[in-house]
Protein backbone atom coordinates (compact mmCIF):
# COMPACT_ATOMS: atom_id res chain seq x y z
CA UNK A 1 128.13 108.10 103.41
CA UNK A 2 130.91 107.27 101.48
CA UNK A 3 131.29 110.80 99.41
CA UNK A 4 127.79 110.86 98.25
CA UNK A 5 125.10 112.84 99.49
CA UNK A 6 122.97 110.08 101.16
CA UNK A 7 123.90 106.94 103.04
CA UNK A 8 122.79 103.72 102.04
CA UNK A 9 119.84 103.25 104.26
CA UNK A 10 118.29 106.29 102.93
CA UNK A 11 118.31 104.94 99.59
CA UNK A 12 116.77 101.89 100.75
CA UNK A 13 113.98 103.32 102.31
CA UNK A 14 113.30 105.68 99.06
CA UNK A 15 113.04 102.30 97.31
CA UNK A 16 110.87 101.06 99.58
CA UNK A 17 108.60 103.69 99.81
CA UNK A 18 108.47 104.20 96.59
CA UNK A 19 106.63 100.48 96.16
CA UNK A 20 104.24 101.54 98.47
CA UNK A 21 100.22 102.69 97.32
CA UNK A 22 98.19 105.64 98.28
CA UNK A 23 95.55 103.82 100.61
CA UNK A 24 97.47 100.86 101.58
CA UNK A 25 97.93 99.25 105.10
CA UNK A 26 101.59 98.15 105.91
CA UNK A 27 102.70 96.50 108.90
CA UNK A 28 106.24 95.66 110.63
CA UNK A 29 108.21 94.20 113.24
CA UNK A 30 110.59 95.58 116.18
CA UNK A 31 113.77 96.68 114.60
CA UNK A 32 112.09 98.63 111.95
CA UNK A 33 113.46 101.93 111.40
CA UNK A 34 114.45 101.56 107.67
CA UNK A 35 110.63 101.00 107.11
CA UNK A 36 109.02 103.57 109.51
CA UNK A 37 111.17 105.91 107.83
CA UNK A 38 110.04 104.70 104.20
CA UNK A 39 106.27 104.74 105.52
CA UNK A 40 106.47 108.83 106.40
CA UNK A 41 108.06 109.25 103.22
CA UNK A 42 105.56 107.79 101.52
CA UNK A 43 102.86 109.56 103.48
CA UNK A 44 104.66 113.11 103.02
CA UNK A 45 104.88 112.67 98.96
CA UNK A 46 102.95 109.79 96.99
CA UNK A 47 100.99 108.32 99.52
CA UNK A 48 99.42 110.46 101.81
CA UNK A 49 96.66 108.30 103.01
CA UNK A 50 98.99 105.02 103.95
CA UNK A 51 98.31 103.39 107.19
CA UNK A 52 101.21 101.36 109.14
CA UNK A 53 101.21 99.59 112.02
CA UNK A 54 104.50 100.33 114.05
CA UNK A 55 105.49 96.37 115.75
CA UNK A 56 104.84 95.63 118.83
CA UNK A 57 103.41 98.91 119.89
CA UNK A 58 100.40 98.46 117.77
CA UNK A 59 100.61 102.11 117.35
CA UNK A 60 98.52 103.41 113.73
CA UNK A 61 100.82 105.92 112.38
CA UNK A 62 102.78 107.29 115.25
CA UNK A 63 103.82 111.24 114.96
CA UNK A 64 107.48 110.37 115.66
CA UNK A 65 109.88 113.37 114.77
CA UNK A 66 112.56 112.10 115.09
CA UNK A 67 112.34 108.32 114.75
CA UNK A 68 112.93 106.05 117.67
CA UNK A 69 115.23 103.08 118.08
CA UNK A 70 112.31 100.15 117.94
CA UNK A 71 108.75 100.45 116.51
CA UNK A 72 108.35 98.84 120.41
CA UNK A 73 109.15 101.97 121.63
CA UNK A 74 106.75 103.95 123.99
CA UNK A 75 107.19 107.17 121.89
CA UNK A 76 105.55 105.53 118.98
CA UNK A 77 101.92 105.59 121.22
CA UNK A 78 101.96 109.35 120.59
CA UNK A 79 99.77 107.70 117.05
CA UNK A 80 96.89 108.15 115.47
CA UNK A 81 95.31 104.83 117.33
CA UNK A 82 97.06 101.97 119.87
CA UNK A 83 95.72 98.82 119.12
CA UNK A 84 96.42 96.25 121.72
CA UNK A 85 99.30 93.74 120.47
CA UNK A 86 96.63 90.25 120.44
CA UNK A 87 94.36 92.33 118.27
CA UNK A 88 97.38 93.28 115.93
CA UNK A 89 98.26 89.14 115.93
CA UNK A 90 94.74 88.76 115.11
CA UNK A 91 94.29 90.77 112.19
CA UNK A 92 97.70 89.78 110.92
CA UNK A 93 96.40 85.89 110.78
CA UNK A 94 93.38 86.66 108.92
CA UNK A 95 94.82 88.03 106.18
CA UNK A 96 93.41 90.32 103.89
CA UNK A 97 93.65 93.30 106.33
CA UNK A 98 97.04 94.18 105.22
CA UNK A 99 98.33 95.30 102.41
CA UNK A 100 102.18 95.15 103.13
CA UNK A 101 104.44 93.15 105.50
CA UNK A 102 107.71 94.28 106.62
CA UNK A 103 110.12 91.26 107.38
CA UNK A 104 113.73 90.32 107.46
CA UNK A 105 115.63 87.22 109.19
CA UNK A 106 118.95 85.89 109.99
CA UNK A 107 118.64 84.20 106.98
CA UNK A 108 117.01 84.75 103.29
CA UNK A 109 116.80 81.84 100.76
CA UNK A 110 116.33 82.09 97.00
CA UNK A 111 112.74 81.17 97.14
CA UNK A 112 112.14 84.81 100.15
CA UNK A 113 111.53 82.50 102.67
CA UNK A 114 112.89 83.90 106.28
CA UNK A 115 114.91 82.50 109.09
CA UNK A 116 114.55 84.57 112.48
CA UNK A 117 114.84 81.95 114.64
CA UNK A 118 118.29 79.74 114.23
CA UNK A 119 121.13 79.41 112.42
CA UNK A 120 122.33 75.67 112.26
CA UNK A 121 120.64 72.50 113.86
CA UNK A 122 117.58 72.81 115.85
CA UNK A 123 118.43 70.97 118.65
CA UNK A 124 122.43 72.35 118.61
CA UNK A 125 122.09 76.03 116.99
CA UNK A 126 125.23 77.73 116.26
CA UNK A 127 123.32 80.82 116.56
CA UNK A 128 119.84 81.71 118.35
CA UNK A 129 117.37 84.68 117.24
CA UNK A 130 114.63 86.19 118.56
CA UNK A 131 112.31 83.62 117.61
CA UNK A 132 109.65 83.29 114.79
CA UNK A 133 107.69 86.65 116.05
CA UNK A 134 105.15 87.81 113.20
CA UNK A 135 107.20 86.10 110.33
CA UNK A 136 104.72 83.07 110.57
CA UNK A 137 102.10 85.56 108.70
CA UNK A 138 104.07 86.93 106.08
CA UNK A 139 102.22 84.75 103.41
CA UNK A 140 99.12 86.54 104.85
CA UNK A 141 99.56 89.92 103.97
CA UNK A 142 99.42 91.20 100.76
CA UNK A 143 102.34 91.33 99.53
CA UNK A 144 105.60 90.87 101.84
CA UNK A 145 108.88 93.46 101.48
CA UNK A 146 111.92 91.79 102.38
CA UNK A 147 114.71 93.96 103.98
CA UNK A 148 118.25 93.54 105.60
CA UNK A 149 121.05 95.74 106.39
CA UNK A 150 123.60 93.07 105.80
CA UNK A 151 123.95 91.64 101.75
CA UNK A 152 126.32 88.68 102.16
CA UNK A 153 126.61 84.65 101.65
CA UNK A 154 126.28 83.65 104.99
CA UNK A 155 122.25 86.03 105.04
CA UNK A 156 121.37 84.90 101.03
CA UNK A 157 121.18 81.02 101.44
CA UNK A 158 120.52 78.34 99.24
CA UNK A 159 117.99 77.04 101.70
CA UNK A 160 117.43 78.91 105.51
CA UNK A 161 117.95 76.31 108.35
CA UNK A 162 114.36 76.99 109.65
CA UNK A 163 111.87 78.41 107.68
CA UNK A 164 109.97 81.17 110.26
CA UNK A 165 108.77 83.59 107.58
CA UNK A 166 107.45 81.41 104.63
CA UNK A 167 107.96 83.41 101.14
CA UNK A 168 107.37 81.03 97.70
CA UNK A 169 108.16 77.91 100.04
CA UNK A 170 110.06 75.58 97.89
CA UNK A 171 109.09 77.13 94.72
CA UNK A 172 105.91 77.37 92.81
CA UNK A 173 104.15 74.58 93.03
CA UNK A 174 104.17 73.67 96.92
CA UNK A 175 103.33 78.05 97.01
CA UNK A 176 100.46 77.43 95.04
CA UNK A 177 99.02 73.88 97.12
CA UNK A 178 99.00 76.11 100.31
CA UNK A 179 96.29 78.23 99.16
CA UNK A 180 97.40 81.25 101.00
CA UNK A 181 95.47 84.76 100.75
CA UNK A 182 98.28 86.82 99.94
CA UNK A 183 100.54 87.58 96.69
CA UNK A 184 103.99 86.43 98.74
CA UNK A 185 107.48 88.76 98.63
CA UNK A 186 107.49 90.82 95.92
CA UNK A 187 110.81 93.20 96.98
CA UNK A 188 113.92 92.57 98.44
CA UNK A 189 116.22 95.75 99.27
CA UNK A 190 119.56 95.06 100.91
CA UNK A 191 122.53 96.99 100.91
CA UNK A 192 123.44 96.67 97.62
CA UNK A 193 120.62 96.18 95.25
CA UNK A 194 117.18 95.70 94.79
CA UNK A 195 114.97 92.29 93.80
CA UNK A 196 111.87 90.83 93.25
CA UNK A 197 110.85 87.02 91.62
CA UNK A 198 110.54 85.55 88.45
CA UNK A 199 107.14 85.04 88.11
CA UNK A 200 107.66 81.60 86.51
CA UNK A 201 110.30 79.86 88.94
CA UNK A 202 110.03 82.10 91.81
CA UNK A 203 113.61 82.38 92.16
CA UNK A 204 114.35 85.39 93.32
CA UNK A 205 115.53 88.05 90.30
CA UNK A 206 118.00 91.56 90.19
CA UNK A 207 116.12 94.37 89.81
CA UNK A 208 118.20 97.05 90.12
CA UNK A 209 121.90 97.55 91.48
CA UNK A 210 122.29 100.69 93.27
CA UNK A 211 124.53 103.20 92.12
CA UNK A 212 128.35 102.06 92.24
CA UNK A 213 127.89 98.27 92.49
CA UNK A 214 128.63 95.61 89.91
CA UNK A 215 126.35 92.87 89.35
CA UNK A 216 129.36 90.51 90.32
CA UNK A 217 129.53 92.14 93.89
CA UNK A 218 125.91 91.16 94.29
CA UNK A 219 126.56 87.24 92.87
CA UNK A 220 129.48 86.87 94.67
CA UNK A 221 127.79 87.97 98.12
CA UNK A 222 124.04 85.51 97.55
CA UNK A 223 124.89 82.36 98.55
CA UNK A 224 122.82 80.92 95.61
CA UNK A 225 122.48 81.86 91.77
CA UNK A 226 119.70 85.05 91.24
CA UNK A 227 118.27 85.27 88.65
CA UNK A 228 120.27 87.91 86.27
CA UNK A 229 118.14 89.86 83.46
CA UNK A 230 120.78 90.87 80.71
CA UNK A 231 120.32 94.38 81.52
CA UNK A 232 119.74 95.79 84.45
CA UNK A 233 118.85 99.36 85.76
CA UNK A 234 120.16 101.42 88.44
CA UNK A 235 118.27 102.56 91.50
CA UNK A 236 117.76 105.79 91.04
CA UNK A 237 118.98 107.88 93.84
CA UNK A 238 116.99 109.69 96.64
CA UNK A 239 115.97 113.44 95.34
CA UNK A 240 116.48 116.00 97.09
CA UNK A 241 112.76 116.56 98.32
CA UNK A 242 113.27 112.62 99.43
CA UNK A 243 116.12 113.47 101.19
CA UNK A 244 115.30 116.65 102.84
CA UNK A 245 111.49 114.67 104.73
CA UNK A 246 113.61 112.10 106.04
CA UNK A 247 116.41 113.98 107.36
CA UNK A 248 113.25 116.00 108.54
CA UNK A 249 111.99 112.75 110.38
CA UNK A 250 115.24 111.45 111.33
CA UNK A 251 117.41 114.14 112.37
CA UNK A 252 119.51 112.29 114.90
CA UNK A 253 120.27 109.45 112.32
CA UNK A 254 118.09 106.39 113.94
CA UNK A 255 117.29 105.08 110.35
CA UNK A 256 119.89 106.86 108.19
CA UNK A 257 122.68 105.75 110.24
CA UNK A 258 122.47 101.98 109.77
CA UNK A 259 124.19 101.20 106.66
């Protein structure tokens, strides 16, 4: 918490569900507490008729109070609807049926694309993740919000070793020759900041540096040059309404806890 009177992932998930629309249909992966707990707050203040789609559970807005560990979890098919997982793949390949896609990886490259499945060569990986899961359809959705827990050189690449969540590809004009249905990343909240893209290069751009950190904490932890507007804001912090319906929904500290 570090004196203040919110931890870290709190703040990220006000930012997050503050870019989330009244009407909208999000969707995430397994480990995705920061966002389940950015979906209710969105449904308890701005957004009161968002939909999301809790992982592998295919549960439609579970009635989880307190959160769970995993959007896997059993206790998320206490929902409004369980959809059965190949019908979630399904609609998440034909695009246009969500609004919002949750996604993180190992690694993050300047252009949003996502790396959940190794870090280093193919054939000899230094490092081994779950595997591409959903990422493949990021491109699909909407728009896709990128998240991570961990802001540092080694995540924030120049280029990601394997490219299992595709954001702007290798800039604009290979992102435009694909064609895809959806608008590609359009946020980025880590631990330290938030981002989106320039809209010309598609490099990815500061948006706002959460309160206490220096925009030369944030360069010196990407492992390639952002994009830097001459002034830029500070999150604002969570309120206390914020604050008091997710400590509502997460009273045990599930979400709140991890940063």
């Amino acid at each position: 918490m570090s004196g203040k009177a919110y931890s870290t992932a709190e703040l990220m998930a006000c930012v997050m569900a503050r870019h989330l629309r009244d009407r909208e249909v999000a969707v995430m992966g397994a480990v995705s507490m920061i966002p389940m707990a950015a979906c209710r707050l969105a449904q308890e203040t701005h957004a009161p008729n968002l939909s999301y789609i809790a992982g592998g559970s295919g549960a439609v807005n579970p009635h989880l109070e307190p959160l769970v560990f995993s959007s896997c979890d059993a206790e998320n098919l206490r929902a409004d609807a369980v959809l059965a997982l190949p019908d979630v793949i399904l609609l998440e390949g034909h695009g246009k049926r969500f609004d919002v896609f949750f996604g993180g990886g190992l690694q993050i490259d300047k252009y949003g694309n996502c790396n959940l499945v190794c870090i280093g060569d193919w054939h000899h990986p230094v490092l081994k993740g779950p595997g591409t899961v959903g990422l493949p359809f990021l491109p699909r959705a909407g728009r896709a919000v990128i998240y991570t827990t961990s802001h540092n050189a080694r995540t924030f690449v120049e280029k990601v070793d394997f490219n299992s969540g595709p954001g702007f590809l290798d800039g604009p004009e290979s992102w435009a020759r694909q064609g895809l249905p959806g608008q590609g990343p359009s946020l980025v909240v880590t631990p330290l900041c938030a981002l989106d893209f320039d809209e010309i290069s598609k490099v990815m751009r500061l948006k706002s540096l959460h309160p206490g950190v220096r925009r030369e904490q944030v360069a010196e932890n990407t492992g390639f040059e952002l994009v830097i507007p001459v002034e830029v804001p500070v999150t604002p912090e969570p309120t206390p309404s914020e604050l008091a319906i997710l400590r509502r929904v997460d009273p045990t500290g599930v979400a709140r806890n991890l940063v």
